[in-house]
PDB file of N, CA and C in Angstrom:
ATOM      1  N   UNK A   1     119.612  43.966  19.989  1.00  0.00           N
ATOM      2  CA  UNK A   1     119.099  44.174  18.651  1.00  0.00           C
ATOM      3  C   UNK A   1     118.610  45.615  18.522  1.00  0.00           C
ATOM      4  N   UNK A   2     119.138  46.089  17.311  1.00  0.00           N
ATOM      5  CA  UNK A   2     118.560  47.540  17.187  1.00  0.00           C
ATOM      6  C   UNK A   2     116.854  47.510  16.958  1.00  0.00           C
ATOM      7  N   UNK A   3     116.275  48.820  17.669  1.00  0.00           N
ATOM      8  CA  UNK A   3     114.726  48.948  18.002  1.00  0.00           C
ATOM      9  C   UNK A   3     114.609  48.880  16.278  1.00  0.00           C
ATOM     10  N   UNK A   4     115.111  50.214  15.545  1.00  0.00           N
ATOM     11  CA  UNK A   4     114.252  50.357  14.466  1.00  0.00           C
ATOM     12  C   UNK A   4     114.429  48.806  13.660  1.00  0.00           C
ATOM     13  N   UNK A   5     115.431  48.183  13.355  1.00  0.00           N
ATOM     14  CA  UNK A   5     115.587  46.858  12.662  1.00  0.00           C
ATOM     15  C   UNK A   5     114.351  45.686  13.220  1.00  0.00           C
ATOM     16  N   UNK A   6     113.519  46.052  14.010  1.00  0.00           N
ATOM     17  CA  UNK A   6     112.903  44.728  14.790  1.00  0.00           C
ATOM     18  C   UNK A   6     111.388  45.167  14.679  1.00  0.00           C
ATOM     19  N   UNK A   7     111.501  46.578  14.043  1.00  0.00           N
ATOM     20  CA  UNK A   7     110.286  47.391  13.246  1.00  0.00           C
ATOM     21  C   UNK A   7     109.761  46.913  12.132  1.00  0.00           C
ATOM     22  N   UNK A   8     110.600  46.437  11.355  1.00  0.00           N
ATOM     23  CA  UNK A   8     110.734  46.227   9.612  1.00  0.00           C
ATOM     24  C   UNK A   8     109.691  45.150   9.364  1.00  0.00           C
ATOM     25  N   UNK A   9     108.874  45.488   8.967  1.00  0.00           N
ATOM     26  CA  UNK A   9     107.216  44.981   7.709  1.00  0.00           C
ATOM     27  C   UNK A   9     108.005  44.336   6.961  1.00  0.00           C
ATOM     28  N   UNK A  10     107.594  43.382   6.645  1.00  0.00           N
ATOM     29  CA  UNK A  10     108.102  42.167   5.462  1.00  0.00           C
ATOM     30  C   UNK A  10     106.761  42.638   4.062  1.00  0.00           C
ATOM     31  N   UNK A  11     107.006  43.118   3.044  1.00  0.00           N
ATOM     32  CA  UNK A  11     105.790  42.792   2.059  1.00  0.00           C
ATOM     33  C   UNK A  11     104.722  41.943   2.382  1.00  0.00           C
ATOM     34  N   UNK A  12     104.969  40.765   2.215  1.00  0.00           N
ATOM     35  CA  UNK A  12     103.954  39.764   2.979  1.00  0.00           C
ATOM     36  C   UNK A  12     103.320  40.011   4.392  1.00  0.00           C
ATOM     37  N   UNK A  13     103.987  40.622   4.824  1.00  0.00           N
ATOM     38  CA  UNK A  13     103.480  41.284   5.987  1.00  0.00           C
ATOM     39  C   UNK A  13     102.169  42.889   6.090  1.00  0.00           C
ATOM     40  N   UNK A  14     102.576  43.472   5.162  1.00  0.00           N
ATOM     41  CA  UNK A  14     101.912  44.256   5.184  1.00  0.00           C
ATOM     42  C   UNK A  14     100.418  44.180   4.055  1.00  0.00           C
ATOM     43  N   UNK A  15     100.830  42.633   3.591  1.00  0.00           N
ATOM     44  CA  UNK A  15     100.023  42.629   2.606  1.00  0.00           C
ATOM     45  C   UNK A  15      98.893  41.686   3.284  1.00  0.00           C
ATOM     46  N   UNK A  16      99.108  40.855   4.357  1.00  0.00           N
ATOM     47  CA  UNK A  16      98.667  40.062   5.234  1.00  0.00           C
ATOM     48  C   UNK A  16      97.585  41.074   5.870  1.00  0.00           C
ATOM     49  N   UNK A  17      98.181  42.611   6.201  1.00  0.00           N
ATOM     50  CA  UNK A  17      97.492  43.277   7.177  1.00  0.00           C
ATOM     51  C   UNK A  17      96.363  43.678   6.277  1.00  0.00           C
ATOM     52  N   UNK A  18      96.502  43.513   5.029  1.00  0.00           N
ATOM     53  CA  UNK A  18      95.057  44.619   4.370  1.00  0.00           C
ATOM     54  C   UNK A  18      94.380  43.520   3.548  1.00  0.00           C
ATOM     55  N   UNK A  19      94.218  42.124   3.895  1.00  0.00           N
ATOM     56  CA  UNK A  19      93.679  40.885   2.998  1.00  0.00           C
ATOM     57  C   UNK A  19      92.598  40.623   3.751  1.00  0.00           C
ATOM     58  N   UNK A  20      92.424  40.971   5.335  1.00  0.00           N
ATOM     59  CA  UNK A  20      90.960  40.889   5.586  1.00  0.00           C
ATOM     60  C   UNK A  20      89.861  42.517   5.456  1.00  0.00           C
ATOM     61  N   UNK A  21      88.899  42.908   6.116  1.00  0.00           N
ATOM     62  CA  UNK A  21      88.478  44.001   5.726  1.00  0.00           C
ATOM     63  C   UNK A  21      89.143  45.175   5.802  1.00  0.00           C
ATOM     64  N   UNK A  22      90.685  45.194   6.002  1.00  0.00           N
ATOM     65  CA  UNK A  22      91.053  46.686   5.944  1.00  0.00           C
ATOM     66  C   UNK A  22      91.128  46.322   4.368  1.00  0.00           C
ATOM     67  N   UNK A  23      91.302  45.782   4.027  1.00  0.00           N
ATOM     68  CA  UNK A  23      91.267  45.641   2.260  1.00  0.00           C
ATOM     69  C   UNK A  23      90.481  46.461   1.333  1.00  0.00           C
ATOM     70  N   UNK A  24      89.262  46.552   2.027  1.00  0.00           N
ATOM     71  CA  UNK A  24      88.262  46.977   1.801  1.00  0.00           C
ATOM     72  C   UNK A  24      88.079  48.408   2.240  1.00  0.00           C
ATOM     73  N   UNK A  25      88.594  48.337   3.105  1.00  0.00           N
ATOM     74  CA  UNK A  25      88.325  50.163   3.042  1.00  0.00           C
ATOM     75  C   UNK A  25      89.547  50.843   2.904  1.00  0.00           C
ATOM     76  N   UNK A  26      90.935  50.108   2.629  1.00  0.00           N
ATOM     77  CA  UNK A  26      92.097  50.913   2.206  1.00  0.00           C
ATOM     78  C   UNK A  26      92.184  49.677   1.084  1.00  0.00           C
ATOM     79  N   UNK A  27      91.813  49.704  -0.363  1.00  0.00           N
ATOM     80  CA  UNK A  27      92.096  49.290  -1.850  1.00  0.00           C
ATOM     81  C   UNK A  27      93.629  49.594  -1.949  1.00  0.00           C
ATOM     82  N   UNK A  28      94.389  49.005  -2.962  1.00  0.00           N
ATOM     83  CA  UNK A  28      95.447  49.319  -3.344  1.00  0.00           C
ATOM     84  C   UNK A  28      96.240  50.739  -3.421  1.00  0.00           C
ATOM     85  N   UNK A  29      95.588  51.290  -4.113  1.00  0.00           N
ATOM     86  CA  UNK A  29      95.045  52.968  -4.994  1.00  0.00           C
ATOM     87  C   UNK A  29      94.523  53.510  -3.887  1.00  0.00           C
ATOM     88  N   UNK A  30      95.259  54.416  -2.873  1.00  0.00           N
ATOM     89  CA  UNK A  30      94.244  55.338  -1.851  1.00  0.00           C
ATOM     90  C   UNK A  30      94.835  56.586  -2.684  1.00  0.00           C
ATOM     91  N   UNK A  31      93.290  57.461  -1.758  1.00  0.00           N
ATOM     92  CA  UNK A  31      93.543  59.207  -2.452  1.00  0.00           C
ATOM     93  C   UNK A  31      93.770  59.413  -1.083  1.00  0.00           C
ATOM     94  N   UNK A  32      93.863  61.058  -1.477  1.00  0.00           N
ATOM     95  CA  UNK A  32      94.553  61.578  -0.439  1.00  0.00           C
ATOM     96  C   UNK A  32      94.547  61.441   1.366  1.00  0.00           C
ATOM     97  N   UNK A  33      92.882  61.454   1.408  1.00  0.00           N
ATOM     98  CA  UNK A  33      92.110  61.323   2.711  1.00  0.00           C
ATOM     99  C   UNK A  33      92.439  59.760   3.067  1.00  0.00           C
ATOM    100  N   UNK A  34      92.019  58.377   2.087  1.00  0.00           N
ATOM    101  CA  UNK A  34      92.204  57.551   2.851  1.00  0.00           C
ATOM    102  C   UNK A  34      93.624  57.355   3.297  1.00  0.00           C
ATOM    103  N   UNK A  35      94.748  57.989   2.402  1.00  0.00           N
ATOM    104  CA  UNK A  35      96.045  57.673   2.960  1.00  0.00           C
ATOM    105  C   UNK A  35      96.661  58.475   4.446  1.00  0.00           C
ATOM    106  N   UNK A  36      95.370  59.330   4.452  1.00  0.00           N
ATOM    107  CA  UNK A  36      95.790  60.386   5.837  1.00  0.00           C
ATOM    108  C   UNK A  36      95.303  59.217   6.680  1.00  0.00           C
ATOM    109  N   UNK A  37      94.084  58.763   6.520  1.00  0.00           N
ATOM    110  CA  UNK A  37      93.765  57.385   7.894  1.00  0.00           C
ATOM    111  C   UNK A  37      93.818  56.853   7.875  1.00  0.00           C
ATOM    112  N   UNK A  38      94.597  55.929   7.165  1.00  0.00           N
ATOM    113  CA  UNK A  38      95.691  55.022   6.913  1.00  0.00           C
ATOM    114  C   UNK A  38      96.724  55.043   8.272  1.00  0.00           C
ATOM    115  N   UNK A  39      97.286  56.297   7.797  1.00  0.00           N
ATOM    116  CA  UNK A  39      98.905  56.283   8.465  1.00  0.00           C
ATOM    117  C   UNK A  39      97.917  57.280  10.043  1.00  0.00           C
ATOM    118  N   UNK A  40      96.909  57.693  10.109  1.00  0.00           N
ATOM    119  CA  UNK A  40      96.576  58.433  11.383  1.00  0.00           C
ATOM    120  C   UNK A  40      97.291  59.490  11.587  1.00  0.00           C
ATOM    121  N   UNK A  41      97.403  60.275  10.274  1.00  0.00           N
ATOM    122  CA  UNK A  41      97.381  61.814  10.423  1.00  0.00           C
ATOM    123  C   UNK A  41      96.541  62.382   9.788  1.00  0.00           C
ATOM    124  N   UNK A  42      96.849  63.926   9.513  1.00  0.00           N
ATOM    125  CA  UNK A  42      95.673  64.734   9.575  1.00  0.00           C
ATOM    126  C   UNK A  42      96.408  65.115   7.553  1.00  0.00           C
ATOM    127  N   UNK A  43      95.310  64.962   6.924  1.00  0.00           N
ATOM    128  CA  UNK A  43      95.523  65.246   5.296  1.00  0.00           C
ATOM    129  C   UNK A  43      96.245  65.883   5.161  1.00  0.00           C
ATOM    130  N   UNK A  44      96.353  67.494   5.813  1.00  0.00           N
ATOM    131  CA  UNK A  44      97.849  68.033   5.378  1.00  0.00           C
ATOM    132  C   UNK A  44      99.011  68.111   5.419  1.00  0.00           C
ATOM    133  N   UNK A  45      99.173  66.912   6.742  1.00  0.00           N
ATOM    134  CA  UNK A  45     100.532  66.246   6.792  1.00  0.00           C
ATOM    135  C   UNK A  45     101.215  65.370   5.856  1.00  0.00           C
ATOM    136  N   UNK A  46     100.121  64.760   4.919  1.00  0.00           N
ATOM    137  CA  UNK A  46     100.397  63.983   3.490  1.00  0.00           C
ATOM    138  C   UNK A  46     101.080  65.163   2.793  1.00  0.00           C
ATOM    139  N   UNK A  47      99.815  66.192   2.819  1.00  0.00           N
ATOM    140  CA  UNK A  47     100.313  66.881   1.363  1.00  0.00           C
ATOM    141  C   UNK A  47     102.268  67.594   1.995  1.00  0.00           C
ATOM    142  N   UNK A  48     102.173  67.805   3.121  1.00  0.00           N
ATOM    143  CA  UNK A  48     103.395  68.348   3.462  1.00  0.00           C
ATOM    144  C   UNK A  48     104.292  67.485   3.067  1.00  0.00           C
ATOM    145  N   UNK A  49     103.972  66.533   3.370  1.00  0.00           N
ATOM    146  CA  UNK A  49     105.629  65.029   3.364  1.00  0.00           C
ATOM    147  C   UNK A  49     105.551  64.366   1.615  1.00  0.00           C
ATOM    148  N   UNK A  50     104.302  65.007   0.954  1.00  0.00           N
ATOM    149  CA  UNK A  50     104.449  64.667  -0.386  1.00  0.00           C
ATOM    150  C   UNK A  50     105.158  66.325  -0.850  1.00  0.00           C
ATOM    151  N   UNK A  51     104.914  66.946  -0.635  1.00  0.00           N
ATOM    152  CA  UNK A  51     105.769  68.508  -0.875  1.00  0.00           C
ATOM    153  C   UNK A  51     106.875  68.233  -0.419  1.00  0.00           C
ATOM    154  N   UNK A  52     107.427  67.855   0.845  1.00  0.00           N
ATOM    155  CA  UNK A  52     109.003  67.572   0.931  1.00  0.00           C
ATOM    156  C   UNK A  52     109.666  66.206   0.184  1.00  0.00           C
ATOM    157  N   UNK A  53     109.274  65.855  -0.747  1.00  0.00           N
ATOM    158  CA  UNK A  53     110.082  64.595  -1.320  1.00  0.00           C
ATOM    159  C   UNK A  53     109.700  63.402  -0.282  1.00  0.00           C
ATOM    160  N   UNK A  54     109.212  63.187   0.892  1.00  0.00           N
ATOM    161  CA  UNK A  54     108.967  62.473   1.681  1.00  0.00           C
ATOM    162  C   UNK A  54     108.536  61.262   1.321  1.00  0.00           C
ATOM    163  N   UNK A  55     107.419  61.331   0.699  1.00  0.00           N
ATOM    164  CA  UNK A  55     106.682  60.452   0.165  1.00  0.00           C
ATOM    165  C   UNK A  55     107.185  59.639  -1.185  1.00  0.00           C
ATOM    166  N   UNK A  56     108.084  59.907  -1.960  1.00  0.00           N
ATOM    167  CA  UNK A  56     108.555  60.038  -3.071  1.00  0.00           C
ATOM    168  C   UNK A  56     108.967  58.422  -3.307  1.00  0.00           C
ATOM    169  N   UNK A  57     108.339  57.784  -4.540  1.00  0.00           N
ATOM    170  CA  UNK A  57     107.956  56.132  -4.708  1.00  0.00           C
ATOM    171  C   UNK A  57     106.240  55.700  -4.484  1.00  0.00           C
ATOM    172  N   UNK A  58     105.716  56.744  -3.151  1.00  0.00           N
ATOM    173  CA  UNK A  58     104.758  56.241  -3.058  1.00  0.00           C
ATOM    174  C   UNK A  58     103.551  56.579  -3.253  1.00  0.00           C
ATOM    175  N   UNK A  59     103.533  57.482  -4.464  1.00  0.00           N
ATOM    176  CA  UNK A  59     102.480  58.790  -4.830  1.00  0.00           C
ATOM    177  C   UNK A  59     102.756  58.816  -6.638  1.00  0.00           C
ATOM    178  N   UNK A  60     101.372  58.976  -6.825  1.00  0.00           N
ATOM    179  CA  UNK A  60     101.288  59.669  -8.126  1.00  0.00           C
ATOM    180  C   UNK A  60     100.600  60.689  -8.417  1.00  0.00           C
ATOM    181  N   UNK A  61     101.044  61.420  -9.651  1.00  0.00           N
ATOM    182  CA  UNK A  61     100.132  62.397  -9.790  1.00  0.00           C
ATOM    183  C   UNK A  61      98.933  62.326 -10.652  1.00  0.00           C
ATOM    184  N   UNK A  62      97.417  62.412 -10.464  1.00  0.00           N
ATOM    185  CA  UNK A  62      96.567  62.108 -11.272  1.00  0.00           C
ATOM    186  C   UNK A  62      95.891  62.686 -11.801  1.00  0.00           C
ATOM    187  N   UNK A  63      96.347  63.939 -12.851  1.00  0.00           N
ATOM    188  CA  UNK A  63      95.485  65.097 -13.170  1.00  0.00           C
ATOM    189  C   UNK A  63      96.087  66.008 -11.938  1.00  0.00           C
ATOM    190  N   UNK A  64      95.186  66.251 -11.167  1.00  0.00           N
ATOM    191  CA  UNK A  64      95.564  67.601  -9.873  1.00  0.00           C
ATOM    192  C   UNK A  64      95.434  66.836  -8.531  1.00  0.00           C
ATOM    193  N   UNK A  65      95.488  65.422  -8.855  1.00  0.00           N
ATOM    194  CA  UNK A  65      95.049  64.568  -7.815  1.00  0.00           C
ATOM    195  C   UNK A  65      96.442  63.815  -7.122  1.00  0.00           C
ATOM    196  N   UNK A  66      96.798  63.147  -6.218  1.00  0.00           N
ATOM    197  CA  UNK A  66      97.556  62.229  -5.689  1.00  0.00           C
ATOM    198  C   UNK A  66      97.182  60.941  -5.619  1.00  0.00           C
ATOM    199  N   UNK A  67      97.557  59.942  -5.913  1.00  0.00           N
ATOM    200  CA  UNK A  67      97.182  58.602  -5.387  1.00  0.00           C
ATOM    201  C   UNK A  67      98.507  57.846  -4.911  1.00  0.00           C
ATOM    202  N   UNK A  68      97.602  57.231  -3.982  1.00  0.00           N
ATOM    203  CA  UNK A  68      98.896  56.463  -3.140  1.00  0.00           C
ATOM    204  C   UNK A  68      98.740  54.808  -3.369  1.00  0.00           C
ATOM    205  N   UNK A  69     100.297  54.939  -3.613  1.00  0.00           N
ATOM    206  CA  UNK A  69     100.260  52.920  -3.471  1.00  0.00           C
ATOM    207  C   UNK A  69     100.512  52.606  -2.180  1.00  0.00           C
ATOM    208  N   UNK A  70      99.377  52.053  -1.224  1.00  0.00           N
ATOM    209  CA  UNK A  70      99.163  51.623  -0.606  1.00  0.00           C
ATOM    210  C   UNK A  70     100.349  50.485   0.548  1.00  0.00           C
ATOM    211  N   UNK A  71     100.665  49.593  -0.363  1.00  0.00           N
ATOM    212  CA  UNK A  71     101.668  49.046   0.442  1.00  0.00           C
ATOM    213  C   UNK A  71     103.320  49.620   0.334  1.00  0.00           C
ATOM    214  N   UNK A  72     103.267  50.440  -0.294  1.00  0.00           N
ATOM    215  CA  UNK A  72     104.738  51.122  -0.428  1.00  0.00           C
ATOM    216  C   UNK A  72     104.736  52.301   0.276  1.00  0.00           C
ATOM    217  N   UNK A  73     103.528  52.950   0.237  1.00  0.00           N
ATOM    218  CA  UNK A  73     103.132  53.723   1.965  1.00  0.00           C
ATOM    219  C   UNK A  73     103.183  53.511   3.091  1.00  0.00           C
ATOM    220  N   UNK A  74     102.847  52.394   3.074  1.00  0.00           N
ATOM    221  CA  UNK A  74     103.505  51.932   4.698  1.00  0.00           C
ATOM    222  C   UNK A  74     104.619  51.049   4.650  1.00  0.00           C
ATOM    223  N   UNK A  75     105.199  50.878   4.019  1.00  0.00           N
ATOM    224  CA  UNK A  75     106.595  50.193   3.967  1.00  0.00           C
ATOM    225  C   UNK A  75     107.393  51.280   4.245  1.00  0.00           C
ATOM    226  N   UNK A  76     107.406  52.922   3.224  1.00  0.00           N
ATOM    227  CA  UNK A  76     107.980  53.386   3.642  1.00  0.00           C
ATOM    228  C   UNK A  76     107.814  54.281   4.678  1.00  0.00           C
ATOM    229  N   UNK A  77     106.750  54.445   5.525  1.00  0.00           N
ATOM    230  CA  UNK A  77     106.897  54.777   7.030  1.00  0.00           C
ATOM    231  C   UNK A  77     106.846  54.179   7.917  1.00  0.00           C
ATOM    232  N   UNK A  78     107.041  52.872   7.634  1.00  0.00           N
ATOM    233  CA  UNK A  78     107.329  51.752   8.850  1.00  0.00           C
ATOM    234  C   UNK A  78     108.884  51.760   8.552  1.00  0.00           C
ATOM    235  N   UNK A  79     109.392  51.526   7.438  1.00  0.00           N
ATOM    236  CA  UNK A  79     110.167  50.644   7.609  1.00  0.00           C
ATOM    237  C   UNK A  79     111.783  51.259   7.178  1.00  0.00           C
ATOM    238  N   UNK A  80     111.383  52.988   6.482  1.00  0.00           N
ATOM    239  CA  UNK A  80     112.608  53.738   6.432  1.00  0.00           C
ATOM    240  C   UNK A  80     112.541  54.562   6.905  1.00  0.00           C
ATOM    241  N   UNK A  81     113.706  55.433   7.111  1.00  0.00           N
ATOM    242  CA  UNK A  81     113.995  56.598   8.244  1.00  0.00           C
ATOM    243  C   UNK A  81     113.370  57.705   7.996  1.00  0.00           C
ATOM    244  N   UNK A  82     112.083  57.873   8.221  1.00  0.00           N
ATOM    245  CA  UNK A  82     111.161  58.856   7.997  1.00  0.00           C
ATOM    246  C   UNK A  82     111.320  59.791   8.858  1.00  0.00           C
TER     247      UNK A  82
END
């Protein structure tokens, strides 16, 4: 079986992971910082991979701000060829 295919987050799956207290400290709606410790990098690696199209589905722009949808953030760095 291929490694990355045996990787793949199911929705329900990732939605499972944030229904007890990570819920609570990663909400739907993260800004910039919680989505950096979220994924366990450093904030300007967001803003880099949101500057390269990287991120692109899983970001909005809010005024001068970013917000991230949360489970489509880690869907798409779990689960596509990032």
């Amino acid at each position: 079986m291929d490694g990355k295919k045996s990787l793949k987050l199911t929705m329900g799956e990732i939605s499972a992971a944030c229904s007890d207290g990570a819920g609570k400290q990663y909400p739907p709606i993260l800004t910039t910082q919680q989505a950096a410790e979220l994924v366990g990098v450093p904030i300007g690696t967001i803003y880099a991979w949101s500057s390269q199209g990287r991120l692109k589905g899983c970001a909005r722009k809010v005024g001068k701000h970013l917000r991230f949808f949360r489970d489509r953030l880690i869907s798409r760095i779990f689960n596509e060829d990032f």
